[in-house]
Protein backbone atom coordinates (compact mmCIF):
# COMPACT_ATOMS: atom_id res chain seq x y z
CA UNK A 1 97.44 56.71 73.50
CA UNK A 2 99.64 59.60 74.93
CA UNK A 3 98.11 61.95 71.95
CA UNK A 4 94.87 61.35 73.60
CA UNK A 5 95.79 62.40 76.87
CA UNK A 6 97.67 65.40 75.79
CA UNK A 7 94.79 66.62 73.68
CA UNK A 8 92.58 67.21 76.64
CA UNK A 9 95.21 68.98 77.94
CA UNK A 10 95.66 71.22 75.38
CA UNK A 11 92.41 72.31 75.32
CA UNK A 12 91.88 73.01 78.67
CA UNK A 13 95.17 75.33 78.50
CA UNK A 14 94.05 77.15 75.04
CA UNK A 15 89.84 77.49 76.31
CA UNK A 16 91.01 80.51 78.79
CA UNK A 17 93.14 82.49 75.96
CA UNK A 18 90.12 82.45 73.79
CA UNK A 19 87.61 83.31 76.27
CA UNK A 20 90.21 86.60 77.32
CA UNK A 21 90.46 87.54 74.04
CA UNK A 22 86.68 87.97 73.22
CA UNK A 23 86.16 90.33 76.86
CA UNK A 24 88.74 92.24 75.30
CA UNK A 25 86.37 94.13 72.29
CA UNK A 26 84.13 95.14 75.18
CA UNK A 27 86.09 97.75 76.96
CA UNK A 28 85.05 101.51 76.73
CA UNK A 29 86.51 104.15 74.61
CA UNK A 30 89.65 105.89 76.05
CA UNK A 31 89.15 109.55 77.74
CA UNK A 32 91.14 112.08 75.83
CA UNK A 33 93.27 114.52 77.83
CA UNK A 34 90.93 117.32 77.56
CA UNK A 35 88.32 115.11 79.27
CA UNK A 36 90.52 113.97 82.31
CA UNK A 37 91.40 117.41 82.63
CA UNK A 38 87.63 118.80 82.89
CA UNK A 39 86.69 116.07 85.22
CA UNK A 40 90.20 117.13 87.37
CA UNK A 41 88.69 120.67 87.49
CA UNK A 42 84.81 120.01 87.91
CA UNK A 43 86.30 118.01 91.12
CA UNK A 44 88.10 120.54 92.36
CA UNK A 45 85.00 122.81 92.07
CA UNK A 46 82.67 120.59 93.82
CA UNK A 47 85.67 120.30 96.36
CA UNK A 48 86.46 116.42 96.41
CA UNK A 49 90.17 116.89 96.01
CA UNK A 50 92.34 117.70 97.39
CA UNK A 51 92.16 115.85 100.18
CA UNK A 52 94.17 113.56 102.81
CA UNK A 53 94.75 109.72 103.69
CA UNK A 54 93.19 110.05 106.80
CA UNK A 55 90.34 111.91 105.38
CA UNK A 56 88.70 109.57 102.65
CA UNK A 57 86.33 109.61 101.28
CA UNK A 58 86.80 113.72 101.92
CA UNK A 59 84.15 114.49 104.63
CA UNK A 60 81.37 117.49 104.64
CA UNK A 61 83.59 119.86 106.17
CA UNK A 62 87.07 119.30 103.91
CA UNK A 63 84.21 119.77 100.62
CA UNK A 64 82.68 122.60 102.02
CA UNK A 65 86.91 124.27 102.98
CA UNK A 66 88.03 123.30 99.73
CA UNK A 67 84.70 124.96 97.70
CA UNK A 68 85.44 128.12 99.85
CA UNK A 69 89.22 127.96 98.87
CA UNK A 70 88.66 127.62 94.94
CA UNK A 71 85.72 129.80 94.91
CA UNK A 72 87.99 132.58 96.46
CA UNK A 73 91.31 132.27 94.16
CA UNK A 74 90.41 130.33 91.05
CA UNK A 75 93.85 128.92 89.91
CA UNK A 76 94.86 129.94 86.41
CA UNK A 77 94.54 126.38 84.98
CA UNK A 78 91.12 126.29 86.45
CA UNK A 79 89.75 129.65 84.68
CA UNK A 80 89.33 127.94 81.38
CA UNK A 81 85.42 127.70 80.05
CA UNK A 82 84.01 124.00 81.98
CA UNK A 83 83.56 121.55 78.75
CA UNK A 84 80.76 119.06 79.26
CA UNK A 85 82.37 115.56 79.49
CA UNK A 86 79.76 113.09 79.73
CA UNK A 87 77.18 112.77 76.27
């Protein structure tokens, strides 16, 4: 009698483990560091960062000062040739 009400149990306990392990297999591929690193510079070229707390999401005026401000000293990790990241 007490195996029967344990078994239940059990089951209901084990169902959520299986169920995480199977949304596991569907997560994308990694980004290699070269890829982070072009998507770090392309947004520093369309001037999203850097930016501040109080000024997220970055408005029109901190993109348009922060294009002017790479476009007139490129910083030497920024000189490399852009990669495409996206296939």
């Amino acid at each position: 009698m007490r195996s029967l009400f344990c078994l239940p149990l059990l089951l209901a306990a084990v169902a959520p483990l299986a169920q995480a392990q199977s949304s596991t297999a569907a997560t994308p591929p990694e980004k290699t560091h070269a890829q982070v690193v072009a998507e770090l510079v392309q947004a520093y070229r369309e001037g999203t960062i850097p930016t501040t707390d109080g000024d997220y999401p970055p408005s029109d005026s901190t993109i348009e000062r922060n294009r002017a401000r790479f476009e007139s000293k490129t910083p030497s990790w920024a000189q490399q040739p852009q990669t495409q990241t996206q296939q």
